[in-house]
Protein backbone atom coordinates (compact mmCIF):
# COMPACT_ATOMS: atom_id res chain seq x y z
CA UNK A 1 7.99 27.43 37.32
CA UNK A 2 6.88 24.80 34.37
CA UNK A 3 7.60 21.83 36.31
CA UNK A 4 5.14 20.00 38.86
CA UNK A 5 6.40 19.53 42.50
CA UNK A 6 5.56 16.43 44.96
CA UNK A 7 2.50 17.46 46.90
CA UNK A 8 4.19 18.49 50.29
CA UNK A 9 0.43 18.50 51.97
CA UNK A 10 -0.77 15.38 50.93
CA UNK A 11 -3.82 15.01 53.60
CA UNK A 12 -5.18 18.51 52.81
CA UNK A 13 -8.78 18.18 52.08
CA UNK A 14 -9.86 19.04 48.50
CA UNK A 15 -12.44 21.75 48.19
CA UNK A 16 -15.97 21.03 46.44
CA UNK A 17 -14.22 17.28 46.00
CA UNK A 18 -14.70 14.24 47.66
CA UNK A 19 -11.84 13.23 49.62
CA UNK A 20 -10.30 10.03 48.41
CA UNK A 21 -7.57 8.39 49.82
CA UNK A 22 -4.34 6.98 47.85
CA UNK A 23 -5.37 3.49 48.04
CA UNK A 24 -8.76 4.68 46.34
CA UNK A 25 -6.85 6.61 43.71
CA UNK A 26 -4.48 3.57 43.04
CA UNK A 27 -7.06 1.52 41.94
CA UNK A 28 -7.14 0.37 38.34
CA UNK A 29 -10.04 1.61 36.28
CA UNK A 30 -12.25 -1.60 35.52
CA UNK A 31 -10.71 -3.80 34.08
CA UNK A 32 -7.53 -1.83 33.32
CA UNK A 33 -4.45 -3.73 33.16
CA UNK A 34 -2.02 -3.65 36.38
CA UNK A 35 0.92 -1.09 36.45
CA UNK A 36 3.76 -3.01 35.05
CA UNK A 37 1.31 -4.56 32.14
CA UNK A 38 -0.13 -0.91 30.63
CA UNK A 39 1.09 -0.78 27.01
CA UNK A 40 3.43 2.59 26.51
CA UNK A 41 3.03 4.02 23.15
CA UNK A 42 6.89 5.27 21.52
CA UNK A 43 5.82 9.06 22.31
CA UNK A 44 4.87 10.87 25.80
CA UNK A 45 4.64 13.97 26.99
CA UNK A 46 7.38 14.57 29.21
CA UNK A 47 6.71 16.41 32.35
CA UNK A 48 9.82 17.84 34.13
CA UNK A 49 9.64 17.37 37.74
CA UNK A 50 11.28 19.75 40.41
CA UNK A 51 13.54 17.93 43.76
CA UNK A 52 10.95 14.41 42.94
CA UNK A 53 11.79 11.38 41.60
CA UNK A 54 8.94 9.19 40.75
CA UNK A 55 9.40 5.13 40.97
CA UNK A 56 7.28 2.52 39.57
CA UNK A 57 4.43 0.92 41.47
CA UNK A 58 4.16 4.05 44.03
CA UNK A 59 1.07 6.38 43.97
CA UNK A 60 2.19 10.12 44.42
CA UNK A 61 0.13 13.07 44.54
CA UNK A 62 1.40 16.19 42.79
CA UNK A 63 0.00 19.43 41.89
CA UNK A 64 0.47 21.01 38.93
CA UNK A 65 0.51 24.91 38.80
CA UNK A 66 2.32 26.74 35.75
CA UNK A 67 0.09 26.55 32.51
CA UNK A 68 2.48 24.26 30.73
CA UNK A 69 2.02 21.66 33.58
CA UNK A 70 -1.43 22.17 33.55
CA UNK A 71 -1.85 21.66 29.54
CA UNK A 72 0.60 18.69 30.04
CA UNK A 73 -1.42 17.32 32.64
CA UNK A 74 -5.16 17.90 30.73
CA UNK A 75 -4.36 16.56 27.83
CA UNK A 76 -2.58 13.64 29.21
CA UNK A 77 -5.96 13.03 31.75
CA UNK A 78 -8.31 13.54 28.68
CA UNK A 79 -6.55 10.99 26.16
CA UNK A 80 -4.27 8.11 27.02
CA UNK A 81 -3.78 9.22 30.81
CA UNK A 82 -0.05 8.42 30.50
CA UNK A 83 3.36 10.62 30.48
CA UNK A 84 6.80 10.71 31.64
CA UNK A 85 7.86 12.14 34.62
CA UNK A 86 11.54 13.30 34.59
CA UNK A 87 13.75 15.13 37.01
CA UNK A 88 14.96 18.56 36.69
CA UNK A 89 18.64 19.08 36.51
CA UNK A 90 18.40 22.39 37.95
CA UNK A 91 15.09 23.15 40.30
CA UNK A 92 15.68 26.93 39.60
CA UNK A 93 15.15 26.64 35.86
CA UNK A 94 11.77 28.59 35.43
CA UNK A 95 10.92 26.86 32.25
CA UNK A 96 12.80 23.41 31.55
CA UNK A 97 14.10 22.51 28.05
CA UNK A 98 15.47 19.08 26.32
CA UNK A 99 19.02 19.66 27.83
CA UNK A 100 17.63 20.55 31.49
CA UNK A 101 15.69 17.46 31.91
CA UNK A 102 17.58 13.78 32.31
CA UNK A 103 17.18 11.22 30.12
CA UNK A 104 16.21 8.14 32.16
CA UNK A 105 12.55 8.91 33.62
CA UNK A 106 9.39 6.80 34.73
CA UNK A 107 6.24 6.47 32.62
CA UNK A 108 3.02 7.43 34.94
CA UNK A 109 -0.15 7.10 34.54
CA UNK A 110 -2.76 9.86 35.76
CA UNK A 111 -5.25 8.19 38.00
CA UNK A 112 -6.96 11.31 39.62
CA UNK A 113 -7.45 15.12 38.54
CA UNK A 114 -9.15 17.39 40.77
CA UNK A 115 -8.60 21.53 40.59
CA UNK A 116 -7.84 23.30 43.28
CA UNK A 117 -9.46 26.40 44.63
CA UNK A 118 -6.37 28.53 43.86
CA UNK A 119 -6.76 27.12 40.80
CA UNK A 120 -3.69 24.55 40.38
CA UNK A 121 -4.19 21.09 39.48
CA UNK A 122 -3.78 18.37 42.34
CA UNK A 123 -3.09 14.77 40.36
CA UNK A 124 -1.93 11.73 41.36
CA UNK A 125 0.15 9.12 39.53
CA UNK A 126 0.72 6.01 39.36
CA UNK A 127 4.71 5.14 38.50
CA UNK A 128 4.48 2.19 35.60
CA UNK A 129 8.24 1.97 34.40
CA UNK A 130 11.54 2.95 34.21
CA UNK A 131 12.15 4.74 30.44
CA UNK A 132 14.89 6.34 28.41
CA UNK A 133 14.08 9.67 26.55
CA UNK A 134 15.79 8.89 22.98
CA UNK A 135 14.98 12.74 21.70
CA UNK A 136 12.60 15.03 21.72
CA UNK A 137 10.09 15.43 19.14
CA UNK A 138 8.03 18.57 20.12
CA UNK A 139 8.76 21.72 22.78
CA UNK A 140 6.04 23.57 22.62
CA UNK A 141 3.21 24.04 24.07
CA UNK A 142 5.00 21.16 26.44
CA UNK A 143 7.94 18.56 26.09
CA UNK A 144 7.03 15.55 24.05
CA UNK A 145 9.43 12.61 23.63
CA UNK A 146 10.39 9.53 21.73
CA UNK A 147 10.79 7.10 24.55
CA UNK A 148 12.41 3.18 25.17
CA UNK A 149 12.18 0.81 27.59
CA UNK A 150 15.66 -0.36 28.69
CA UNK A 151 16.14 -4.11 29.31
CA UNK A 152 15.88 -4.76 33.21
CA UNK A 153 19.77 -4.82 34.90
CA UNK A 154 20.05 -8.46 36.28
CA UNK A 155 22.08 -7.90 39.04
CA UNK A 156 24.46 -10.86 41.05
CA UNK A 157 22.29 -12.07 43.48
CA UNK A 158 25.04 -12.45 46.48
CA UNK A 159 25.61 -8.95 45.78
CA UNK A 160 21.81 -8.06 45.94
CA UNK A 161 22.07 -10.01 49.30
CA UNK A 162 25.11 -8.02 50.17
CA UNK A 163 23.30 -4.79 49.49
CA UNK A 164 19.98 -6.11 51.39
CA UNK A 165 22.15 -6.56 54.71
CA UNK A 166 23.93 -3.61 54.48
CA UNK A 167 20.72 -1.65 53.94
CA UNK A 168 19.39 -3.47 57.26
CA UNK A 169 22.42 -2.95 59.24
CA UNK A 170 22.13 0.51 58.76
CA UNK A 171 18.90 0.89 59.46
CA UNK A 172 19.18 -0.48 62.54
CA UNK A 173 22.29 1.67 63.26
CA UNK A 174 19.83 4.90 62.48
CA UNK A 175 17.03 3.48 64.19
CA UNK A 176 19.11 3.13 67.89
């Protein structure tokens, strides 16, 4: 397919590449601003993403293996390093378009691109923030959008605290 899948072997070593762990591909380039801070520009590429949902903050590796990915993914890595990540509608869609793809996504940056001996693209990214997809400006060779940032949801905090204890209790129910 054209969309990019979470890694499901994420401790595999990486052949003719140093190993580096998450916390070593999380770290900001020097002097790069932190996640919630990077400037987003009004376009990205949009990169439809099969049974994942990225958030911000958390590092995921992914690996990239149809050539629209992969084109997505290079020229993202070789200019601003940054692109939205958006779930599928449908996983079985070989070859997502505007209406297959949702419209509220996260904003990633690229912090690592290694190739694979099989000849896919193993990245990982760095979730930055939650974005809408206003409309698409360009489909070919790859999805690129006109994006927003919606306002943060401020939320009651006694229901917040509802939520929070609900979560727990449940948790604890699973965890007996």
């Amino acid at each position: 397919g054209e969309t990019m899948t979470e890694d499901p072997r994420p401790d595999d070593p990486i052949e003719a590449e140093p190993e580096a762990s998450e916390e070593e591909a999380a770290q900001a380039p020097a002097g790069g601003p932190a996640y919630d801070q990077v400037a987003l520009p009004d376009t990205l590429p949009v990169l439809p993403l099969r049974n994942t949902v990225l958030f911000p903050a958390l590092v995921t590796p992914m690996v990239a293996t149809t050539e629209r990915a992969k084109q997505l993914v290079e020229q993202a890595a070789g200019g601003d390093r940054l692109l939205v990540a958006v779930a599928a509608r449908d996983a079985e869609v070989e070859s997502p378009g505007p209406d297959d793809v949702y419209t509220v996504g996260t904003a990633v940056r690229v912090l690592r691109m290694v190739q694979n001996a099989d000849g896919g693209q193993r990245i990982w990214v760095q979730g930055l923030r939650r974005v809408r997809i206003e409309e698409f400006v360009q489909t070919e060779p790859y999805l690129v959008a006109r994006i927003s940032v919606p306002a943060p949801s401020r939320a009651d905090p006694v229901e917040i605290e509802a939520l929070q204890r609900n979560v727990a209790r449940m948790f604890l129910q699973y965890a007996e």
